[in-house]
PDB file of N, CA and C in Angstrom:
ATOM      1  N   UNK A   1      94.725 102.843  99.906  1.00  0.00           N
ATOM      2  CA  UNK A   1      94.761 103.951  98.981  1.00  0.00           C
ATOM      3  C   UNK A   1      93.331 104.330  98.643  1.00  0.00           C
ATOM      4  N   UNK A   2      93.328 105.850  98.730  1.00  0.00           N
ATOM      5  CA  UNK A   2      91.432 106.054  98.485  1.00  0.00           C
ATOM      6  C   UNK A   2      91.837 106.824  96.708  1.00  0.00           C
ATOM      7  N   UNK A   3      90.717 106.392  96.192  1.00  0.00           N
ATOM      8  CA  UNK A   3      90.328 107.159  94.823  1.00  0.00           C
ATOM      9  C   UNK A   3      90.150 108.687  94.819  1.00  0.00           C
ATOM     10  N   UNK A   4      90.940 109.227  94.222  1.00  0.00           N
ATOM     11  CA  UNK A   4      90.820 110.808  93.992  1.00  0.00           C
ATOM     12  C   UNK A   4      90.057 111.518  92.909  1.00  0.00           C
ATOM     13  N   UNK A   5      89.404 111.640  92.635  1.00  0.00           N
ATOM     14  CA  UNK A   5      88.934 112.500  91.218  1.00  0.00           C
ATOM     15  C   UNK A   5      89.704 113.371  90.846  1.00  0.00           C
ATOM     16  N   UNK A   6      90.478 113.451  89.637  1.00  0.00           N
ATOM     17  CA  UNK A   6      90.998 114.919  89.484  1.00  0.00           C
ATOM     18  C   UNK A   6      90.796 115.164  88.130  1.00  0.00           C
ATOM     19  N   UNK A   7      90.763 116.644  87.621  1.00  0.00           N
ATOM     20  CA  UNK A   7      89.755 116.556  86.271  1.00  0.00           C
ATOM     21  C   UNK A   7      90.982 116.198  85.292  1.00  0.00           C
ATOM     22  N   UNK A   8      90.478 115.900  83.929  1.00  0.00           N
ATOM     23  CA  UNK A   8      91.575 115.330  83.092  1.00  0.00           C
ATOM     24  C   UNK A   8      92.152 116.241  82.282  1.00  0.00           C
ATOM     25  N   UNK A   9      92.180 117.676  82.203  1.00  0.00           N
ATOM     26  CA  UNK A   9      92.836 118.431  81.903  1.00  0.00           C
ATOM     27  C   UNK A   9      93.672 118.937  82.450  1.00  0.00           C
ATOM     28  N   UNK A  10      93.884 117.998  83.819  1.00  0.00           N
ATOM     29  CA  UNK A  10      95.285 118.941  84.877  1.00  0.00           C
ATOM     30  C   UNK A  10      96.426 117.859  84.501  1.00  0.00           C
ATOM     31  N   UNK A  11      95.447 116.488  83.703  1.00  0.00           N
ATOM     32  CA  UNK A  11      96.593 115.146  83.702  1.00  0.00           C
ATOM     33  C   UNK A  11      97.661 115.543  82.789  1.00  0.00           C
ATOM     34  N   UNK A  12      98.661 114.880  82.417  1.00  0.00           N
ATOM     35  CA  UNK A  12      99.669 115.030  81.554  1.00  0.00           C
ATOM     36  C   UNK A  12      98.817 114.014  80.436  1.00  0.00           C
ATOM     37  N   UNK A  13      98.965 114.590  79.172  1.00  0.00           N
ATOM     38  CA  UNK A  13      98.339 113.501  78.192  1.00  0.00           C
ATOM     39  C   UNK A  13      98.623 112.410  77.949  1.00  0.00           C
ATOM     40  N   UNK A  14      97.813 111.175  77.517  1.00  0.00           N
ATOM     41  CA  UNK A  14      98.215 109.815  76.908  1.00  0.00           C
ATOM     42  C   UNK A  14      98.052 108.937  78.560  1.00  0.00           C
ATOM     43  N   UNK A  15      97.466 109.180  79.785  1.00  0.00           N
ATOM     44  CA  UNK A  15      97.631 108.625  80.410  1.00  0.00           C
ATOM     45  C   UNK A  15      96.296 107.714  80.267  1.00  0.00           C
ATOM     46  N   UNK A  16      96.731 106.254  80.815  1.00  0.00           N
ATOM     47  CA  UNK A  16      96.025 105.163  80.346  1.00  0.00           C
ATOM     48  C   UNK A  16      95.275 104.948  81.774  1.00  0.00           C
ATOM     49  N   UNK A  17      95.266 104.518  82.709  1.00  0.00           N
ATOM     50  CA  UNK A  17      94.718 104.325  83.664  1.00  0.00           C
ATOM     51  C   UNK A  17      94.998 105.401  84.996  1.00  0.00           C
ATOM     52  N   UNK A  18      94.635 106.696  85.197  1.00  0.00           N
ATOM     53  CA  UNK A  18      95.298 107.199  86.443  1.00  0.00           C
ATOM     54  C   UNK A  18      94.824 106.614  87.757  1.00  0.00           C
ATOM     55  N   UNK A  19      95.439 107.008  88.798  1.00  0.00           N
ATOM     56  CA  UNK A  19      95.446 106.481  90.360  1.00  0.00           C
ATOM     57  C   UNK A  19      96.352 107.903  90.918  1.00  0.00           C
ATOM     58  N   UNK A  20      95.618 108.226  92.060  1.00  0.00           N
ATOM     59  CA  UNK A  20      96.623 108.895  92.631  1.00  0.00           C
ATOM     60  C   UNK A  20      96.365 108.289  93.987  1.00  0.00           C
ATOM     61  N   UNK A  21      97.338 108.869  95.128  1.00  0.00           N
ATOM     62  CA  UNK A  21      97.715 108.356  96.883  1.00  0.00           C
ATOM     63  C   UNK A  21      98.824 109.637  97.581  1.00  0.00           C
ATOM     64  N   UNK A  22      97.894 109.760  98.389  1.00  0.00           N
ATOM     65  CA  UNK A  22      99.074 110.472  99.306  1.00  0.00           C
ATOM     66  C   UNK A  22      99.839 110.333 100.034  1.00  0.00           C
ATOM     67  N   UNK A  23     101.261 110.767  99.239  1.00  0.00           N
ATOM     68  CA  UNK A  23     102.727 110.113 100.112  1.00  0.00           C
ATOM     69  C   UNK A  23     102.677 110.188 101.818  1.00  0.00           C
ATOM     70  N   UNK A  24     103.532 109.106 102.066  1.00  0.00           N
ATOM     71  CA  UNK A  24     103.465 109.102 103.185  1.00  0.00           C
ATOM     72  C   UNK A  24     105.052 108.427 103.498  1.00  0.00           C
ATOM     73  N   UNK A  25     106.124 109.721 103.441  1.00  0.00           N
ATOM     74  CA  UNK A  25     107.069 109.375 103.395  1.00  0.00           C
ATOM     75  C   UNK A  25     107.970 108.705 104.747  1.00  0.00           C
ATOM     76  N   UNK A  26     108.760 107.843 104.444  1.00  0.00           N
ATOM     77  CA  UNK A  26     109.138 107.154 105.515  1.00  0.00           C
ATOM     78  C   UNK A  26     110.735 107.154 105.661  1.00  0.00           C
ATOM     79  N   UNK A  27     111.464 107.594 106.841  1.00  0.00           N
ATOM     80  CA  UNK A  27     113.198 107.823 106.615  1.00  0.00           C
ATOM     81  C   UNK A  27     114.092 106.964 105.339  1.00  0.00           C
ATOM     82  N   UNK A  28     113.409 105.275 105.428  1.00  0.00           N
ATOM     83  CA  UNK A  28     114.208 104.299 104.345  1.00  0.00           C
ATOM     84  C   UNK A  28     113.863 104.734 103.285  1.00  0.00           C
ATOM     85  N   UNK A  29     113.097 105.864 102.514  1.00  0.00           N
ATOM     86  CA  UNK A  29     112.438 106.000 101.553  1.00  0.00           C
ATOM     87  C   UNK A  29     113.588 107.081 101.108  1.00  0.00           C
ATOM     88  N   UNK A  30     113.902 106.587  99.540  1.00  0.00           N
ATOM     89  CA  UNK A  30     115.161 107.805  98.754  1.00  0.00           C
ATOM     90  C   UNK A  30     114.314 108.740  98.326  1.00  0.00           C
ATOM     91  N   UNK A  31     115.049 110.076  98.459  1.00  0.00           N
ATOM     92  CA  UNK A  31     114.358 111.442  98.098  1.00  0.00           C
ATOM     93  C   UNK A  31     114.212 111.118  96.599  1.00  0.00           C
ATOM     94  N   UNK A  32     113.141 111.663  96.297  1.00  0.00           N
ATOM     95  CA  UNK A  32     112.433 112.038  95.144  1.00  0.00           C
ATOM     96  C   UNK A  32     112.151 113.373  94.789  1.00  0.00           C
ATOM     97  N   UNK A  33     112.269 114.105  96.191  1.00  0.00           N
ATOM     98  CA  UNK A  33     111.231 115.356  95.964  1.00  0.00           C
ATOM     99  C   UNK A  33     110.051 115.015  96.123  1.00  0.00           C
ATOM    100  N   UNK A  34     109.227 114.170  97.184  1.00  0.00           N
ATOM    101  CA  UNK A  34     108.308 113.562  97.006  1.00  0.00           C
ATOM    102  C   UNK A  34     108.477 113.636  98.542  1.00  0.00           C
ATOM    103  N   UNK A  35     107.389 114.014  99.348  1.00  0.00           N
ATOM    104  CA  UNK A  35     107.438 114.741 100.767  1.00  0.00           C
ATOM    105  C   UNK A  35     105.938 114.156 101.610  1.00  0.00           C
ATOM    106  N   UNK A  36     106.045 113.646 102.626  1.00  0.00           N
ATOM    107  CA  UNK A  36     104.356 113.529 102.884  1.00  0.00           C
ATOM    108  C   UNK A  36     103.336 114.789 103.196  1.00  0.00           C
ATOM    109  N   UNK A  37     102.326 114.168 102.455  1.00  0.00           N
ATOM    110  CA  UNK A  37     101.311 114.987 102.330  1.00  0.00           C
ATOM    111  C   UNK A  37     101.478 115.217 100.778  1.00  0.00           C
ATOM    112  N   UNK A  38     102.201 115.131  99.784  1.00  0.00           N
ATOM    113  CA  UNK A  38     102.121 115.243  98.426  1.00  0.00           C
ATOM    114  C   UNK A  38     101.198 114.341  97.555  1.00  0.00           C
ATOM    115  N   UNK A  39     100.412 114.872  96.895  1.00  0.00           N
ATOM    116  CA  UNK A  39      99.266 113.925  95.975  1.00  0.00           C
ATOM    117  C   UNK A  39     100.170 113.560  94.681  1.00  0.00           C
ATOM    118  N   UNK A  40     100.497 112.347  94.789  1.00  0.00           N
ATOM    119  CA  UNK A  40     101.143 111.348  93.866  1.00  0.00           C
ATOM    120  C   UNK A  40     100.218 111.239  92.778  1.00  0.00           C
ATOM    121  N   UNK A  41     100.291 111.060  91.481  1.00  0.00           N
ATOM    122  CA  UNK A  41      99.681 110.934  90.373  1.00  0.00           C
ATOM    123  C   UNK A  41     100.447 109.942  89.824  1.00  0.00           C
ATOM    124  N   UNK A  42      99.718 108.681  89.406  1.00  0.00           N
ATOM    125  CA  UNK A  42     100.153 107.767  88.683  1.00  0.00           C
ATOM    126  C   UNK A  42      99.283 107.459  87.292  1.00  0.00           C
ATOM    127  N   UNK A  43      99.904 105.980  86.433  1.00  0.00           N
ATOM    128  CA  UNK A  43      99.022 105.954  85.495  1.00  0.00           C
ATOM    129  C   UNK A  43      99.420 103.919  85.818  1.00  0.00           C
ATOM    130  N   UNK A  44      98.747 103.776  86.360  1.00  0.00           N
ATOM    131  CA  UNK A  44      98.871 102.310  86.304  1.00  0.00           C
ATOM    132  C   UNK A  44      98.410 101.318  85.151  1.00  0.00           C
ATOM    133  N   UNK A  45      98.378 102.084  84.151  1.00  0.00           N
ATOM    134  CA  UNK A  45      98.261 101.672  82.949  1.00  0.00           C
ATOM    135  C   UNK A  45      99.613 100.768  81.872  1.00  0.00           C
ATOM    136  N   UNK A  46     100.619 101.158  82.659  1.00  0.00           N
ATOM    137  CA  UNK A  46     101.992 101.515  82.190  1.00  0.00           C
ATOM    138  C   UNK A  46     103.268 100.133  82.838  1.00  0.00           C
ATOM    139  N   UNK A  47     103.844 100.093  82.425  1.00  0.00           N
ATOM    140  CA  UNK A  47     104.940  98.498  82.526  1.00  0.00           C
ATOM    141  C   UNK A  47     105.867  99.440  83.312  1.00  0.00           C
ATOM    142  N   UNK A  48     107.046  98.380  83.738  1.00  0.00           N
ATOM    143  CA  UNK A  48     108.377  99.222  84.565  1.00  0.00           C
ATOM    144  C   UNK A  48     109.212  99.359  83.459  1.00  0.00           C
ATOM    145  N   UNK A  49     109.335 100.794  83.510  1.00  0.00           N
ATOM    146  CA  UNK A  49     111.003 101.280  82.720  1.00  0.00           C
ATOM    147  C   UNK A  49     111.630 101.501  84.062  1.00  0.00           C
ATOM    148  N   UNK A  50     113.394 100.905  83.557  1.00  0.00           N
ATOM    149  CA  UNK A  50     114.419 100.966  84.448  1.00  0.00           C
ATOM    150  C   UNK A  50     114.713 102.479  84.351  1.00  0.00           C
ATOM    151  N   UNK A  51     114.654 103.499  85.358  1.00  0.00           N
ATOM    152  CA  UNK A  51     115.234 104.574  85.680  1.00  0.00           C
ATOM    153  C   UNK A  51     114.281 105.751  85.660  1.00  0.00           C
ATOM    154  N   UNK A  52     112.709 105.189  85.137  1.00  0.00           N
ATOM    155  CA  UNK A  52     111.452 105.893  85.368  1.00  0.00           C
ATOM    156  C   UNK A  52     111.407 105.567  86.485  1.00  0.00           C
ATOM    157  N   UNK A  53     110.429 106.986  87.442  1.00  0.00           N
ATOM    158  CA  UNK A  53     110.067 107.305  88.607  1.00  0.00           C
ATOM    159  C   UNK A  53     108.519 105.930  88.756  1.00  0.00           C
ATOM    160  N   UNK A  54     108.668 104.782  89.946  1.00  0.00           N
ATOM    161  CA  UNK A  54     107.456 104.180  89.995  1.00  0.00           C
ATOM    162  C   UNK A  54     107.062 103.801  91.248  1.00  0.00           C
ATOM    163  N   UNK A  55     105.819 103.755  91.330  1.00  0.00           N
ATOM    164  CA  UNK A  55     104.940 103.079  92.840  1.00  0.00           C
ATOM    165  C   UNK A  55     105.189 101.749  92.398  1.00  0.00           C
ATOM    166  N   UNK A  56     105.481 101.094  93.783  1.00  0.00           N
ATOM    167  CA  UNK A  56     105.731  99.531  94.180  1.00  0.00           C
ATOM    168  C   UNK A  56     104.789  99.256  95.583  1.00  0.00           C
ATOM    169  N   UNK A  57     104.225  98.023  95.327  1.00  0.00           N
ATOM    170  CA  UNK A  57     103.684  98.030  96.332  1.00  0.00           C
ATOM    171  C   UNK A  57     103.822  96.836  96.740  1.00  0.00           C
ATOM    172  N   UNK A  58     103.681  96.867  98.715  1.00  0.00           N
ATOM    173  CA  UNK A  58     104.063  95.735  99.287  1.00  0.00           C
ATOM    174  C   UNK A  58     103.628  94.451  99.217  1.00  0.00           C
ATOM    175  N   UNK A  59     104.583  93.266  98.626  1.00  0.00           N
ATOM    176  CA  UNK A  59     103.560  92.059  98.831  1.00  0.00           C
ATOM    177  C   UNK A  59     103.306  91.347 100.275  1.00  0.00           C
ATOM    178  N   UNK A  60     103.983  92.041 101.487  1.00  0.00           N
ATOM    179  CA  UNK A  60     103.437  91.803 102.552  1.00  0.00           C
ATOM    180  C   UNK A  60     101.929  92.729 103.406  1.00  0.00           C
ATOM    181  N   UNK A  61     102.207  94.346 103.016  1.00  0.00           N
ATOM    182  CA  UNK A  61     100.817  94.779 103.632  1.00  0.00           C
ATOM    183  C   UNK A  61     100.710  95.506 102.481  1.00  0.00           C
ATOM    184  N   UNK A  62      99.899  96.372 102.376  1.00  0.00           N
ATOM    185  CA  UNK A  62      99.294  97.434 101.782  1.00  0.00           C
ATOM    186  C   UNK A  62     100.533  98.756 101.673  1.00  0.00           C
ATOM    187  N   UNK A  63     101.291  98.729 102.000  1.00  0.00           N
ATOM    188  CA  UNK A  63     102.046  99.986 101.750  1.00  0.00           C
ATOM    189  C   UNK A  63     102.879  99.941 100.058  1.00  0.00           C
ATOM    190  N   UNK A  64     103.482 101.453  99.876  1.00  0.00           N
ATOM    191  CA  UNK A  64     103.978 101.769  99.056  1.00  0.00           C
ATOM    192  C   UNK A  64     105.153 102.462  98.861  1.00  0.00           C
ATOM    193  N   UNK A  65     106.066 101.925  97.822  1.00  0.00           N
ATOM    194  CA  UNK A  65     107.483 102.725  97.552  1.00  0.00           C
ATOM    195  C   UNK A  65     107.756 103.798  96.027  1.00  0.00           C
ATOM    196  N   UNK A  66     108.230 104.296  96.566  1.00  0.00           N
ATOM    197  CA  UNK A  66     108.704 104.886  95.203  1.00  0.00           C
ATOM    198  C   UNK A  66     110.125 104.426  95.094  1.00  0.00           C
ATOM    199  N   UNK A  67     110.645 104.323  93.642  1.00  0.00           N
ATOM    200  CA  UNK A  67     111.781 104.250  92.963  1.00  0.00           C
ATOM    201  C   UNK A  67     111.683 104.072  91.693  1.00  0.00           C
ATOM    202  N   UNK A  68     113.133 103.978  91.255  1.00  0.00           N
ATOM    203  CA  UNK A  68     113.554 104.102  89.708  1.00  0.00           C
ATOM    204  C   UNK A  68     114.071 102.967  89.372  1.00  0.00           C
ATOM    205  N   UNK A  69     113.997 102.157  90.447  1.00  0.00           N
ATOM    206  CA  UNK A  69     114.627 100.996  90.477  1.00  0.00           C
ATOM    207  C   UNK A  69     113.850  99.233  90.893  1.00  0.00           C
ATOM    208  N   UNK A  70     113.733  98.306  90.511  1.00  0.00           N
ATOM    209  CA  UNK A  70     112.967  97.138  90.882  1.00  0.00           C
ATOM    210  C   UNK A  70     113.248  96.952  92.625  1.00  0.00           C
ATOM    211  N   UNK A  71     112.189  96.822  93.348  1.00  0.00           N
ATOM    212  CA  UNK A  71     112.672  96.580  94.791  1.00  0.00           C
ATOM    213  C   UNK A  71     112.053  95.237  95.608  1.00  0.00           C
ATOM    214  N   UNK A  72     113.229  94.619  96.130  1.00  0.00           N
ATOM    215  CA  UNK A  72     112.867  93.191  96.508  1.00  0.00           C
ATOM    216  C   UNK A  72     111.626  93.494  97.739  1.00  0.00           C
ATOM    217  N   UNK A  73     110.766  92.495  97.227  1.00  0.00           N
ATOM    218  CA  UNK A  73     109.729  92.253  97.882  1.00  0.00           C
ATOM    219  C   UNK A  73     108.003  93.420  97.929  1.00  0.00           C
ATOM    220  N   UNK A  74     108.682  93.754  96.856  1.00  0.00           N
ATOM    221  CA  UNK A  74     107.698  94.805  96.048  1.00  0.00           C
ATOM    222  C   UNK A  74     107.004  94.333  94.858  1.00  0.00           C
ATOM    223  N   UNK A  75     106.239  94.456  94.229  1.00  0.00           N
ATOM    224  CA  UNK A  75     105.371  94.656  92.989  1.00  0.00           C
ATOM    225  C   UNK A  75     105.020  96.055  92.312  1.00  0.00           C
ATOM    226  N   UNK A  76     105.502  96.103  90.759  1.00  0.00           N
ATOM    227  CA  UNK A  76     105.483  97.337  90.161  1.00  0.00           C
ATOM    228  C   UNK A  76     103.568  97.467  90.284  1.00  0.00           C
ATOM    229  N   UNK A  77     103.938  98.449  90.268  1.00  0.00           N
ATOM    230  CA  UNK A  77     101.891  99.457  90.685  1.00  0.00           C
ATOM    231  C   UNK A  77     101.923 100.358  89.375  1.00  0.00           C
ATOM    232  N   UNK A  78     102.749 101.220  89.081  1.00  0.00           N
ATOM    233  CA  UNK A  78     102.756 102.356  88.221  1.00  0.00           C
ATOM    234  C   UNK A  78     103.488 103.104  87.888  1.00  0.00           C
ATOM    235  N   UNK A  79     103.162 103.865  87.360  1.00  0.00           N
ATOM    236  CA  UNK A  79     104.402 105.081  86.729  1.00  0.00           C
ATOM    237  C   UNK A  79     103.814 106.100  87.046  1.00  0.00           C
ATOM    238  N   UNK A  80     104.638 107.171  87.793  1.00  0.00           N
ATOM    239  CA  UNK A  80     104.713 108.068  88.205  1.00  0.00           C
ATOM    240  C   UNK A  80     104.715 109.310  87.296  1.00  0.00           C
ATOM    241  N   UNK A  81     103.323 109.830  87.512  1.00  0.00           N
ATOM    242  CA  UNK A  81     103.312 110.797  86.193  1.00  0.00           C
ATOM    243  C   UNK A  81     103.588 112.401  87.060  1.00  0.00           C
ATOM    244  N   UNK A  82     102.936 112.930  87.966  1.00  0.00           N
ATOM    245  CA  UNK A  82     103.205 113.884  88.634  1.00  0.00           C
ATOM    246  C   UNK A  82     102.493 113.933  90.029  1.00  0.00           C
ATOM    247  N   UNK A  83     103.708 114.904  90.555  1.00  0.00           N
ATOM    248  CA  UNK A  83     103.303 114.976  92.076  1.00  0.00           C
ATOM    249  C   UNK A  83     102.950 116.522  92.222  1.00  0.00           C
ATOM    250  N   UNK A  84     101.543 116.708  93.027  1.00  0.00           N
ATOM    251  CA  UNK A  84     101.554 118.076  93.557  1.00  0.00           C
ATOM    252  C   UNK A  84     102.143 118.229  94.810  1.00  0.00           C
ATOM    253  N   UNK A  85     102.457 119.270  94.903  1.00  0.00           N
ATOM    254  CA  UNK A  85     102.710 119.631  95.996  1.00  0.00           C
ATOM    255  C   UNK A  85     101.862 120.544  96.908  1.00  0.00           C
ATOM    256  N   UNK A  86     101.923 120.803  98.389  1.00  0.00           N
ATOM    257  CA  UNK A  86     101.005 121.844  98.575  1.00  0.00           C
ATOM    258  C   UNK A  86     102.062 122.417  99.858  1.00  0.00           C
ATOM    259  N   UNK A  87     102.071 124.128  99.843  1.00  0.00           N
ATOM    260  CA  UNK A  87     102.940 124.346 101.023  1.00  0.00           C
ATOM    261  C   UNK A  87     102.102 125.258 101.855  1.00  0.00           C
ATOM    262  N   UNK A  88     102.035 124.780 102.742  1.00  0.00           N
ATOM    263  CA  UNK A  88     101.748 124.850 104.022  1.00  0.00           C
ATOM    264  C   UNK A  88     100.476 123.630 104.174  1.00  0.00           C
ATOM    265  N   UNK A  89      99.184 124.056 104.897  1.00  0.00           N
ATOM    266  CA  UNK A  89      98.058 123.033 105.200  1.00  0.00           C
ATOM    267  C   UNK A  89      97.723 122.582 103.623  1.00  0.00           C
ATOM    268  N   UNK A  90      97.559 121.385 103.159  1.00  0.00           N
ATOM    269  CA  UNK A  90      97.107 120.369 102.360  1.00  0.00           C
ATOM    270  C   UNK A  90      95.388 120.615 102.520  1.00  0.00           C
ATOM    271  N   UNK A  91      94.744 119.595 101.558  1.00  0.00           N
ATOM    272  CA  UNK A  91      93.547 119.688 101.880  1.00  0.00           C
ATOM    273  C   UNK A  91      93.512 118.090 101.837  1.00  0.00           C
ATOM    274  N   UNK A  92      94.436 117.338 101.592  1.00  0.00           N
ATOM    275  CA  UNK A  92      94.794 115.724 101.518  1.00  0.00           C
ATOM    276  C   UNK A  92      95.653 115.746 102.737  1.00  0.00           C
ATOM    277  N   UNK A  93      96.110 116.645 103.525  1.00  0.00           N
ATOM    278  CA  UNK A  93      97.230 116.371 104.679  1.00  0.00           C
ATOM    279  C   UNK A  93      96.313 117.022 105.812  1.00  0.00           C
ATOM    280  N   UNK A  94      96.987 115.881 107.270  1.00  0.00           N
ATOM    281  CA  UNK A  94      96.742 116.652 108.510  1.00  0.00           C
ATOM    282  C   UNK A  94      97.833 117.636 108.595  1.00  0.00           C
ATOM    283  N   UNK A  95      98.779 117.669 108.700  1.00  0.00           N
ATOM    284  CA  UNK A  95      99.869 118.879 108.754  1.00  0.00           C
ATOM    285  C   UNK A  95      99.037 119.738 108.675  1.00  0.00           C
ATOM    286  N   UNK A  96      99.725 120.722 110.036  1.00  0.00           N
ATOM    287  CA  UNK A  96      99.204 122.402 109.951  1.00  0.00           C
ATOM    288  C   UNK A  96      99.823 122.942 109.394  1.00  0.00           C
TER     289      UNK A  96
END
């Protein structure tokens, strides 16, 4: 995951630690509305609520899940504060 700068008036307020990563969605992965090439915004500041949107991340490699739900063989990362989207070319995506 690389560090993004994004200014703090685009954040949603009260966020304690942000992180963002660009999805990189995978078929086993449940829709979210969350598409690759989308800049994920988190606040890894934040504990797991059951049925809040969160990044989990693998305790075998470096990858990442989203859900609303605890997932075996995962570790909670964050809470999911907002996702941009971008349609057509990204400036975070290879997609043409």
């Amino acid at each position: 995951m690389s560090d993004i700068s994004t200014p703090n008036d685009l954040l949603p307020p009260g966020i304690m630690t942000p992180g963002a990563f660009i999805a990189d969605k995978h078929p086993d992965l449940p829709d979210y509305g969350v598409d690759t090439g989308d800049l994920v915004i988190v606040d890894s500041g934040t504990k797991f609520v059951n049925g809040e949107l969160s990044a989990f991340q693998s305790k075998k490699n470096a990858g990442y899940r989203l859900s609303k739900e605890k997932l075996r063989g995962y570790t909670h990362f964050s809470k999911v504060v907002m996702v941009m989207k971008y349609y057509g070319r990204g400036p975070f995506s290879n997609q043409a």
